[in-house]
Protein backbone atom coordinates (compact mmCIF):
# COMPACT_ATOMS: atom_id res chain seq x y z
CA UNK A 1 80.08 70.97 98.97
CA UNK A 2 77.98 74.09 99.45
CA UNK A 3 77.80 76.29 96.61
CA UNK A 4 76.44 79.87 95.95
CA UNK A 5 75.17 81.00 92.56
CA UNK A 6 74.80 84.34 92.60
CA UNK A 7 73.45 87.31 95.64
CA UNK A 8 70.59 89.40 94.61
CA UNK A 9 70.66 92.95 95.78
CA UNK A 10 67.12 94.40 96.69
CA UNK A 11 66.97 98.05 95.04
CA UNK A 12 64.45 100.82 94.22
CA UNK A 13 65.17 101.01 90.32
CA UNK A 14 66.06 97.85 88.74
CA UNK A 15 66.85 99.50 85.41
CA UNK A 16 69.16 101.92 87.19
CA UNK A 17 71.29 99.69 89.07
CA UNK A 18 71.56 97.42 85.69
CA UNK A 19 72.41 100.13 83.64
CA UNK A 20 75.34 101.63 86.65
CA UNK A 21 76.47 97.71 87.59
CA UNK A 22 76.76 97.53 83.34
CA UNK A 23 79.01 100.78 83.08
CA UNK A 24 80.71 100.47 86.21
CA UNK A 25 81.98 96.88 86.50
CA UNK A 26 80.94 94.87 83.33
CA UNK A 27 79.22 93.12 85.92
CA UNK A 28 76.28 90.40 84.09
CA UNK A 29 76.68 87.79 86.12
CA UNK A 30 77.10 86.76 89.85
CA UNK A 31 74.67 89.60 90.90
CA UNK A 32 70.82 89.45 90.52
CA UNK A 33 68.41 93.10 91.13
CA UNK A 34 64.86 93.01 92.45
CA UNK A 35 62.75 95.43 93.29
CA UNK A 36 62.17 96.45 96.87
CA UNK A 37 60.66 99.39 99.07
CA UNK A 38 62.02 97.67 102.28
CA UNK A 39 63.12 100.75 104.49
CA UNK A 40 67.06 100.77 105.19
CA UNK A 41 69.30 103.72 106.90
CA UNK A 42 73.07 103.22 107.41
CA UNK A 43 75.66 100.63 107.32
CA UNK A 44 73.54 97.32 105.99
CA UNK A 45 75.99 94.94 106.73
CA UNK A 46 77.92 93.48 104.24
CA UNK A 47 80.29 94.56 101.12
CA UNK A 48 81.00 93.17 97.91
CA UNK A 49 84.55 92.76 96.69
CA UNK A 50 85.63 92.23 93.51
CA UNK A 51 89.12 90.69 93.66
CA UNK A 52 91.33 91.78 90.49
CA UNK A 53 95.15 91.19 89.43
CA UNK A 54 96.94 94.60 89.44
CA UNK A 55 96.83 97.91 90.26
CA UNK A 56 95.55 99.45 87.13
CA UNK A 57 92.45 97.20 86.83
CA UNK A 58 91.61 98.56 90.66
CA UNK A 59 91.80 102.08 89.25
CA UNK A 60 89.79 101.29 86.36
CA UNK A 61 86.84 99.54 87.86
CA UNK A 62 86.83 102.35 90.43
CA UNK A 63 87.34 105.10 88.13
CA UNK A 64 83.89 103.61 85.72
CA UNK A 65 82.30 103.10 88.90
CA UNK A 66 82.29 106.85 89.66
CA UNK A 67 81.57 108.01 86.22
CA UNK A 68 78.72 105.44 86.53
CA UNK A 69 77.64 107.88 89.97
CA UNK A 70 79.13 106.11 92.73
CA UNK A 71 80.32 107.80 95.64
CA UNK A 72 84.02 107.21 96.48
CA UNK A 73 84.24 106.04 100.29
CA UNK A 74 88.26 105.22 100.38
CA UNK A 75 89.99 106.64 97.16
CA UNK A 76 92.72 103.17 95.79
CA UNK A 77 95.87 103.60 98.00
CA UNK A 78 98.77 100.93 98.55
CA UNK A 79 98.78 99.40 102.23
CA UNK A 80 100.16 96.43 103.64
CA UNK A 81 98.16 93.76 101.77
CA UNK A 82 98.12 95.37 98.68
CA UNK A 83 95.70 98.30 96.58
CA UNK A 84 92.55 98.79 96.43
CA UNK A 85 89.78 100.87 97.18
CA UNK A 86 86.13 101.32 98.36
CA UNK A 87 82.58 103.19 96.52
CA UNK A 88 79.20 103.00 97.24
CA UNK A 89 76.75 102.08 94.35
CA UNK A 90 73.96 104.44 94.19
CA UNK A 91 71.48 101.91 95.23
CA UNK A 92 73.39 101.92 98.50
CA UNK A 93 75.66 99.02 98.04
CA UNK A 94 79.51 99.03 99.42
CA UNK A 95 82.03 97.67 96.83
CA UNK A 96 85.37 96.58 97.76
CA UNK A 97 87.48 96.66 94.87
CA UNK A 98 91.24 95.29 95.71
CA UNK A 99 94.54 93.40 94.54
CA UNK A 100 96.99 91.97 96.78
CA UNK A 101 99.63 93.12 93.96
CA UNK A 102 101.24 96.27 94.41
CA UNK A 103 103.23 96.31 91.13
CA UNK A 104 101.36 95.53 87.18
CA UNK A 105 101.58 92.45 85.68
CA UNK A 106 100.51 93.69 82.17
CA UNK A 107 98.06 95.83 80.23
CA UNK A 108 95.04 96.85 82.78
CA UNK A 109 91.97 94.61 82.35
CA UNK A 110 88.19 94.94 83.10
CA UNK A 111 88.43 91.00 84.27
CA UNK A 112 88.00 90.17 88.01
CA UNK A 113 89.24 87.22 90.03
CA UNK A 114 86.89 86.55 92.06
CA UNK A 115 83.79 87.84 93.41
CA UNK A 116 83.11 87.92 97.46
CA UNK A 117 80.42 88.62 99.84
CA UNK A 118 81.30 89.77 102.55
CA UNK A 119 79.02 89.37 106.31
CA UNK A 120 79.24 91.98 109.09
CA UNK A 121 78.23 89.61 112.12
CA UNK A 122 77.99 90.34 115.51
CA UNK A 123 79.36 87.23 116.84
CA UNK A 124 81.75 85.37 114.46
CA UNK A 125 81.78 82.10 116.26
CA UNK A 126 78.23 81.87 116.33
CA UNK A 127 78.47 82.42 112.42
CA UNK A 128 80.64 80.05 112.00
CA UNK A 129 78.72 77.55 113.87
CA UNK A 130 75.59 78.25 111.85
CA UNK A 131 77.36 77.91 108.41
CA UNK A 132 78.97 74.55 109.55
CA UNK A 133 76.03 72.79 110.81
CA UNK A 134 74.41 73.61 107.50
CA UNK A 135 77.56 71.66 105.06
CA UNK A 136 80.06 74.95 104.93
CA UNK A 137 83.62 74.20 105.69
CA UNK A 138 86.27 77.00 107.41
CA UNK A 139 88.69 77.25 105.32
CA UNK A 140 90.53 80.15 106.94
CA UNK A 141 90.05 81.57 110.40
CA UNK A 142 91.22 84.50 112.56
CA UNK A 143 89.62 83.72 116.10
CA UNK A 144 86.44 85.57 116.50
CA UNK A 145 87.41 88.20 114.27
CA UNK A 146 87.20 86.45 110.42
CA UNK A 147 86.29 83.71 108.83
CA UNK A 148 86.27 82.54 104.99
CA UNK A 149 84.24 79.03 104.08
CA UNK A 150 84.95 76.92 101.04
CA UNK A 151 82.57 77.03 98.47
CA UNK A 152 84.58 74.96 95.98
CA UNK A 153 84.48 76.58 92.64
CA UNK A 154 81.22 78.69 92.94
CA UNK A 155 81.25 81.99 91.35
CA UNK A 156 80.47 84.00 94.70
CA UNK A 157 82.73 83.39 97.87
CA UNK A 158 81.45 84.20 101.31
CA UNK A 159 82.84 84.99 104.41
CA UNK A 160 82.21 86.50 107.73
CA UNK A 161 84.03 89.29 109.56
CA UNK A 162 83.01 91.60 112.83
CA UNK A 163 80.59 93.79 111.83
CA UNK A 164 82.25 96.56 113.31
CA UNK A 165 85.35 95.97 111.93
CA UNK A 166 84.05 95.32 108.39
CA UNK A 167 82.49 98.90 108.54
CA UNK A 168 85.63 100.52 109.70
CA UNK A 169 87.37 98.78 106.80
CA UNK A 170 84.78 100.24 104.34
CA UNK A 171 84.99 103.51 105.63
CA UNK A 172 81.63 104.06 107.19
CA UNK A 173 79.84 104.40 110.77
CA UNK A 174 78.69 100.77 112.28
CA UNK A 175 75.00 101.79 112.83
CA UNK A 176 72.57 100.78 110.81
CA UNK A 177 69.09 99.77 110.46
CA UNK A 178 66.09 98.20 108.21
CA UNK A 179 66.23 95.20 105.50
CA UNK A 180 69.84 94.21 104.68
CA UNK A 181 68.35 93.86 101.19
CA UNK A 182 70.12 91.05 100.17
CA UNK A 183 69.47 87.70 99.32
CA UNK A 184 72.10 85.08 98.59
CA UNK A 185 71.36 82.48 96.29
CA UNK A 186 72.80 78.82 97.29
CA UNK A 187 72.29 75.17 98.75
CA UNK A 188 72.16 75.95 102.13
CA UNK A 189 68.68 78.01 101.36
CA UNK A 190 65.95 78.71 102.12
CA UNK A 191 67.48 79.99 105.64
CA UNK A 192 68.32 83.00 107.90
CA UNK A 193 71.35 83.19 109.36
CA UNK A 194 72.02 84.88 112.91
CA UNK A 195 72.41 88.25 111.57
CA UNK A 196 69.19 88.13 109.38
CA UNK A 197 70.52 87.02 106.15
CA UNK A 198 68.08 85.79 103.85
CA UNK A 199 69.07 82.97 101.91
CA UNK A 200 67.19 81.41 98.72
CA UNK A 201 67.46 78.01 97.21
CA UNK A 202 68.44 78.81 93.31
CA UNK A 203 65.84 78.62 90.80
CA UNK A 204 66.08 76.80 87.49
């Protein structure tokens, strides 16, 4: 089974984003910085999402987050699925931060379920072609809107969604241009998928 280790976000100041992902999400692992100039404008394609148990943790991650200097894109509301809410890390990245609990379970926590990448593609069938002619399996599927794959136990789970609807969801225009400045670290690398993103096979 294809698995992914970790995504590495390219930034301009790799001691800045480590000391804001530190503060903001107790974030150490999962999530690799390099340095990069690579010009970028707009929406670059993907989110992040960090997947948490109750309300309170989704106010607490979001609330460090903009202490830390992020820029709150969708303040945490309640909607049909659940609570959560969206920021943008000041090296540019979107981060979804969400529970599909609307009530608490217990004390709030800094802990996250699960941590998930996110694609904005142009065409999800042709995504989810590419993925499963290189090992990845569909495990859920909404036509050519969404798609999730299963990446067993691996700490970072990927899937694909329109790219327009992914940036409606974070709360930002569609247009965008430049390096995605990401690279996601995993079996099926080294590779580019349709929409020009870079993968890596993981080092030692």
């Amino acid at each position: 089974m294809t698995s992914i280790d970790s995504v590495t976000l390219e930034v301009a100041d790799t001691d800045a984003a480590r000391s804001f992902y530190t503060a903001a999400f107790d974030l150490d692992s999962h999530l690799n910085l390099q340095p990069s100039d690579a010009p970028t404008s707009g929406f670059r394609g993907f989110t992040l999402s960090l997947t948490v148990s109750q309300p309170s943790t989704v106010d607490s991650l979001v609330g460090t987050a903009l202490e830390a200097g992020a820029t709150a894109l969708k303040p945490p509301t309640k909607s049909l699925w659940g609570y959560g809410g969206v920021v943008r890390s000041p090296d540019g990245t979107i981060w979804n931060i969400a529970t599909s609990s609307k009530k608490e379970t217990g004390p709030a926590t800094r802990a996250f379920d699960s941590f998930v990448l996110l694609l904005g593609v142009s065409d999800v069938a042709a995504s989810k072609r590419f993925y499963q002619e290189r090992g990845l399996t569909v495990s859920k599927s909404f036509g050519r809107t969404y798609a999730e794959f299963d990446t067993g136990s691996s700490p970072v789970k990927l899937a694909v969604y329109r790219r327009r609807a992914l940036a409606k969801s974070a709360g930002v225009p569609e247009d965008g241009s430049g390096s995605h400045r990401l690279v996601i670290s995993g079996d099926l690398g080294p590779c580019v998928d349709p929409d020009g993103f870079a993968w890596e096979t993981p080092s030692n």
